[in-house]
C-alpha atoms as a PDB file:
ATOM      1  CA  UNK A   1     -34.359 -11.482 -19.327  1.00  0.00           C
ATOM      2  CA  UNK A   2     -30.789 -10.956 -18.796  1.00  0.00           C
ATOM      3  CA  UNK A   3     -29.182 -10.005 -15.499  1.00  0.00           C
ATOM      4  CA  UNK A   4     -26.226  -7.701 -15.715  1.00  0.00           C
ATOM      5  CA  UNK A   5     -22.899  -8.271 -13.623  1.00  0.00           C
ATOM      6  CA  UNK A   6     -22.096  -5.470 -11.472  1.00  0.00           C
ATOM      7  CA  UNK A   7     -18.044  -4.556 -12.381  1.00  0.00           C
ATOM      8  CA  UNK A   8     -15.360  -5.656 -10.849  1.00  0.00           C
ATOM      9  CA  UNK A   9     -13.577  -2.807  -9.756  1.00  0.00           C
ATOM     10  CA  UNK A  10     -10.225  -1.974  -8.485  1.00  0.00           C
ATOM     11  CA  UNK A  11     -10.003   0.086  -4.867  1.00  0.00           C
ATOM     12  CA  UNK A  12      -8.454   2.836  -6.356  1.00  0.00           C
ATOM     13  CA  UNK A  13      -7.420   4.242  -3.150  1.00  0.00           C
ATOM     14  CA  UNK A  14      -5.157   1.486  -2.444  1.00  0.00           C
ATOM     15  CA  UNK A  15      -3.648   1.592  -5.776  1.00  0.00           C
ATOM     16  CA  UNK A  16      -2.050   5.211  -5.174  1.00  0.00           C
ATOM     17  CA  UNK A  17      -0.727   3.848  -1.869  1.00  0.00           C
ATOM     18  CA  UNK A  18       0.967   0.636  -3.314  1.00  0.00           C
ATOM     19  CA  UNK A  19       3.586   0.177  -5.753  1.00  0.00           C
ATOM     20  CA  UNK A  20       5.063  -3.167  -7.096  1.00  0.00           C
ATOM     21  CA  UNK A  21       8.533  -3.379  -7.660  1.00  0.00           C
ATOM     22  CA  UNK A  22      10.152  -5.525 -10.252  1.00  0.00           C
ATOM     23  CA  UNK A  23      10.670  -8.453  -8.482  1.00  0.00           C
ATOM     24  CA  UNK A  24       7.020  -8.438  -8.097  1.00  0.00           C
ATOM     25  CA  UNK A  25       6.890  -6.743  -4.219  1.00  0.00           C
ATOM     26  CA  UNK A  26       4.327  -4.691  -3.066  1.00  0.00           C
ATOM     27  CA  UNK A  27       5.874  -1.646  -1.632  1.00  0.00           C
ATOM     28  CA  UNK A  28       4.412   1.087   0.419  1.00  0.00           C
ATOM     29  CA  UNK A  29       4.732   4.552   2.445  1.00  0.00           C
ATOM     30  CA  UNK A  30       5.247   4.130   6.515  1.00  0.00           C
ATOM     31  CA  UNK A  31       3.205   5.892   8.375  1.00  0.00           C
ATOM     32  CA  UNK A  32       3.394   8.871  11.458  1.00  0.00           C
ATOM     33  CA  UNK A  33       5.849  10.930   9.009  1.00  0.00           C
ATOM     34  CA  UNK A  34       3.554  13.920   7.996  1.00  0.00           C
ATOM     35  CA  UNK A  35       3.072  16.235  11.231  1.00  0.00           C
ATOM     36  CA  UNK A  36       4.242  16.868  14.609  1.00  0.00           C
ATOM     37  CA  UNK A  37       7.753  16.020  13.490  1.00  0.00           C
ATOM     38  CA  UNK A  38       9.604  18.185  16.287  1.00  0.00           C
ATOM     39  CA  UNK A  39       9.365  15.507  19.124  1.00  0.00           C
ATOM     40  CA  UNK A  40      10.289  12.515  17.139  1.00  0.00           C
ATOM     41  CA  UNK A  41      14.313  11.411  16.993  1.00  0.00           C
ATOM     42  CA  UNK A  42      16.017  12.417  13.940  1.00  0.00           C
ATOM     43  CA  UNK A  43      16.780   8.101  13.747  1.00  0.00           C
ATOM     44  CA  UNK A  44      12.585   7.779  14.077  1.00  0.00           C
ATOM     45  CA  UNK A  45      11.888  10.388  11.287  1.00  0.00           C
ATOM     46  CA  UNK A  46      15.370   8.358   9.133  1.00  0.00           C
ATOM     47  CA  UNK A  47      13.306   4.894   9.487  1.00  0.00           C
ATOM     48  CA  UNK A  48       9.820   6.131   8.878  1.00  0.00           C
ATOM     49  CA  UNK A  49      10.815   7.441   5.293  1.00  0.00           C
ATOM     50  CA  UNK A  50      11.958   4.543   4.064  1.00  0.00           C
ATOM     51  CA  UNK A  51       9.968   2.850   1.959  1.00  0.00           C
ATOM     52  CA  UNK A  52       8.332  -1.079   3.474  1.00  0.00           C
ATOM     53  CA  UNK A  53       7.861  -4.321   2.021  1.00  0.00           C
ATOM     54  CA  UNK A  54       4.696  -5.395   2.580  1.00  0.00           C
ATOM     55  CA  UNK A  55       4.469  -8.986   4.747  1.00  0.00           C
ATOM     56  CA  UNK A  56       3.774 -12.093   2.245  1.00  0.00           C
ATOM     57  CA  UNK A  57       0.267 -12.942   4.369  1.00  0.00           C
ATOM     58  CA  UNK A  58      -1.359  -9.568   3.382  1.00  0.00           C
ATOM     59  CA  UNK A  59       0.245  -9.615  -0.571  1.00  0.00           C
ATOM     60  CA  UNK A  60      -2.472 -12.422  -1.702  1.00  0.00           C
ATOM     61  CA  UNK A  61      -5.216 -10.066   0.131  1.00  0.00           C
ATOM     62  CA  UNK A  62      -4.071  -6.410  -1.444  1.00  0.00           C
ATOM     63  CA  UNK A  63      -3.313  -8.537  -5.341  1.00  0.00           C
ATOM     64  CA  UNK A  64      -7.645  -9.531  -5.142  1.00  0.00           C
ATOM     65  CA  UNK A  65      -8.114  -6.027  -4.039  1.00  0.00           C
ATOM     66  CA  UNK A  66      -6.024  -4.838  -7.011  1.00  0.00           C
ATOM     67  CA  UNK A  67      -7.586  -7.339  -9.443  1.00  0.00           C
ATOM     68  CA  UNK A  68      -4.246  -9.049 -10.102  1.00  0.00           C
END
């Protein structure tokens, strides 16, 4: 009798968060920029829409979780 594997499957969720750049970076969205924007500094709002580089200790954890 055969067993069958379950699938491997990618956490979709975090793919829509993450992108990968071309040098092979993992790039995401900051957080705290959606609501209640009237009491944060125009230089707070400036910083949280940039884009951040996600740290090289968590990349090796998010790649399994994207199955790459």
């Amino acid at each position: 009798m055969k067993i069958k594997k379950k699938k491997l499957r990618r956490k979709s969720s975090l793919k829509k968060r993450i992108k990968i750049t071309s040098k092979g970076l993992l790039k995401r969205k900051k957080a705290f920029k959606n609501h209640i924007l009237t009491k944060k500094s125009k230089k707070r709002k400036r910083r949280l829409s940039n884009l951040d580089i996600i740290k090289t200790y968590l990349k090796n954890k998010i790649k399994k979780l994207l199955l790459l």
